[in-house]
C-alpha atoms as a PDB file:
ATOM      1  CA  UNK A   1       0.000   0.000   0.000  1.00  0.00           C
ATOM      2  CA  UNK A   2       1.364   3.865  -0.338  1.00  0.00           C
ATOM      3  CA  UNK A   3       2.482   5.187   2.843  1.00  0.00           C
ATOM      4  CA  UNK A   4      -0.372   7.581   3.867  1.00  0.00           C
ATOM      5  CA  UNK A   5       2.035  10.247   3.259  1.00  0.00           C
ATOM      6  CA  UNK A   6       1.950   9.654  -0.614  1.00  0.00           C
ATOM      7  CA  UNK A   7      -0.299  10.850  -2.587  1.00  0.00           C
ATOM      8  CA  UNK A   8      -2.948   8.225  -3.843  1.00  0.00           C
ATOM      9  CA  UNK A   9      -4.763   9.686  -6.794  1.00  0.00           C
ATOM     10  CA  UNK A  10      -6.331   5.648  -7.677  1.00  0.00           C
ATOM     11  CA  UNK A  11      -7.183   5.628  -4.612  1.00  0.00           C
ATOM     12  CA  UNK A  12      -8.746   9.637  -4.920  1.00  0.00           C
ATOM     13  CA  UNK A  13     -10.242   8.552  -8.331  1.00  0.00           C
ATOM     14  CA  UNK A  14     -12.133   5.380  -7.035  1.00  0.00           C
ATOM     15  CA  UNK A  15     -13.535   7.528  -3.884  1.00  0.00           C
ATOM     16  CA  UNK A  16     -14.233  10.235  -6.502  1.00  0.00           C
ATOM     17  CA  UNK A  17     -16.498   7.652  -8.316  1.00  0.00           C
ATOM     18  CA  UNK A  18     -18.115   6.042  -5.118  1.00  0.00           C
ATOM     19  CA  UNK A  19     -19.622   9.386  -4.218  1.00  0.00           C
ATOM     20  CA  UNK A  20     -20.948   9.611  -7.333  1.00  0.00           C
ATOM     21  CA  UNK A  21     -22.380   6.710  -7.086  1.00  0.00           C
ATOM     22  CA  UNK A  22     -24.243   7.723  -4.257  1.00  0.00           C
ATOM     23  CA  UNK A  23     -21.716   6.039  -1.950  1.00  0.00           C
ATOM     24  CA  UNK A  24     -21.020   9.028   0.228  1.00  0.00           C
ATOM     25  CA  UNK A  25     -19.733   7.655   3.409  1.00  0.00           C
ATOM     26  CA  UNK A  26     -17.005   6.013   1.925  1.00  0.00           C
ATOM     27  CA  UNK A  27     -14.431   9.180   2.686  1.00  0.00           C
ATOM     28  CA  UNK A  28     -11.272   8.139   2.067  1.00  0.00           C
ATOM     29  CA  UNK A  29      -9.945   4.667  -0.246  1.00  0.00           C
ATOM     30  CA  UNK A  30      -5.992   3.613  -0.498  1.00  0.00           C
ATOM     31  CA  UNK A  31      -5.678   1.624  -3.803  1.00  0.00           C
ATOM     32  CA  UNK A  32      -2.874  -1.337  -3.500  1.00  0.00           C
ATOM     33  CA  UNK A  33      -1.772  -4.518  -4.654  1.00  0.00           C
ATOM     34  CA  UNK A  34      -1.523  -7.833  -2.918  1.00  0.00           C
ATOM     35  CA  UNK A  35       0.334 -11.032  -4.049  1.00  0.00           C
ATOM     36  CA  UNK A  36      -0.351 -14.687  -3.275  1.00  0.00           C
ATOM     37  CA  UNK A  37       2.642 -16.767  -3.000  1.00  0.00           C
ATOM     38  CA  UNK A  38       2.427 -20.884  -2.377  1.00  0.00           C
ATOM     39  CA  UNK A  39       5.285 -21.867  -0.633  1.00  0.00           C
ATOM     40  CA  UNK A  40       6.505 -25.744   0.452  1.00  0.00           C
ATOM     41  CA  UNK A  41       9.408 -26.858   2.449  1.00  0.00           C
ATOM     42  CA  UNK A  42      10.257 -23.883   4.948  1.00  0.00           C
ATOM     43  CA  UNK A  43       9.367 -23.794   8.784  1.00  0.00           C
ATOM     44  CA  UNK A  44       6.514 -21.472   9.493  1.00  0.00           C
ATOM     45  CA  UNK A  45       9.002 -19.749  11.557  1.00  0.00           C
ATOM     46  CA  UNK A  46      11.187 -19.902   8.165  1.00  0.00           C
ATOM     47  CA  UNK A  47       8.335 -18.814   6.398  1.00  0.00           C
ATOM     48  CA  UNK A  48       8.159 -15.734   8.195  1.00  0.00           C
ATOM     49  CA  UNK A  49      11.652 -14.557   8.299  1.00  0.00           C
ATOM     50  CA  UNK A  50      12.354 -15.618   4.570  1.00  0.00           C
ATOM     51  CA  UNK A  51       8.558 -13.395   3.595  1.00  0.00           C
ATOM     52  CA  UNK A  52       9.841 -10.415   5.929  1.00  0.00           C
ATOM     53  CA  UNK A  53      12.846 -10.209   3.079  1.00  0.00           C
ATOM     54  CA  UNK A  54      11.397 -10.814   0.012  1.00  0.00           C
ATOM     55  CA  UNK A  55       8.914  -8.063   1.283  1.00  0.00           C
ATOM     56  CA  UNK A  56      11.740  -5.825   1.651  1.00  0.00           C
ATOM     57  CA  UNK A  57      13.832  -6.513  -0.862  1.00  0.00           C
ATOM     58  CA  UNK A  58      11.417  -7.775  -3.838  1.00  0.00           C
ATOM     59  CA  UNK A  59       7.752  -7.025  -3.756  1.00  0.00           C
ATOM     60  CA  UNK A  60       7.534  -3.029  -2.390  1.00  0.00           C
ATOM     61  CA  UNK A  61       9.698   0.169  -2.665  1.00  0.00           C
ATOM     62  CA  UNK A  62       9.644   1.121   0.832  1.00  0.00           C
ATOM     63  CA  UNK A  63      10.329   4.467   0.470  1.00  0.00           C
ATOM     64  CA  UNK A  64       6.673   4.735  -0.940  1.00  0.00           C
ATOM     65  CA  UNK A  65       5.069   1.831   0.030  1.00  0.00           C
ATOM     66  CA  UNK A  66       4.410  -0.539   3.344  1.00  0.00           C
ATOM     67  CA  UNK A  67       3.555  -3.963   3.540  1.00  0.00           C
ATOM     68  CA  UNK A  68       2.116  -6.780   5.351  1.00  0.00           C
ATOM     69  CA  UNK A  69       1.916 -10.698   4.957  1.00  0.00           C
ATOM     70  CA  UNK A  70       0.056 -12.942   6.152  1.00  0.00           C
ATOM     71  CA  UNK A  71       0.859 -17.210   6.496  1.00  0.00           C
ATOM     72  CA  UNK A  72      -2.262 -19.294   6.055  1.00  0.00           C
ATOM     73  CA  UNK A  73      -1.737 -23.121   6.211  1.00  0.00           C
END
């Protein structure tokens, strides 16, 4: 997701559209991206500290952007 101090005109543009819609409550909407990755043969404890790099290093910019994972067996 952007860090909430970067400007999000998706996100600005969807919420921009909701109200129009008639969807007025929704006041604010972050736009993002999520990935799905299937993974076999690490520790869940393995799993997590392996994810917390690829995070880093891979999948986000983090001078923009934060992240979060999740594991689901």
């Amino acid at each position: 997701m952007p860090k909430r101090t970067v400007l999000d005109p998706q996100g600005q543009t969807i919420q921009h559209a909701l109200s129009g819609l008639g969807y007025r409550q929704v006041r604010d909407v972050r736009q993002g991206k999520f990935f799905v990755l299937n993974l076999d043969g690490w520790s869940r404890d393995e799993a997590q500290s392996q994810l917390e790099r690829i995070s880093k290093e891979v999948l986000t910019n983090p001078v923009i952007e934060e992240y979060r994972f999740e594991i689901v067996d």
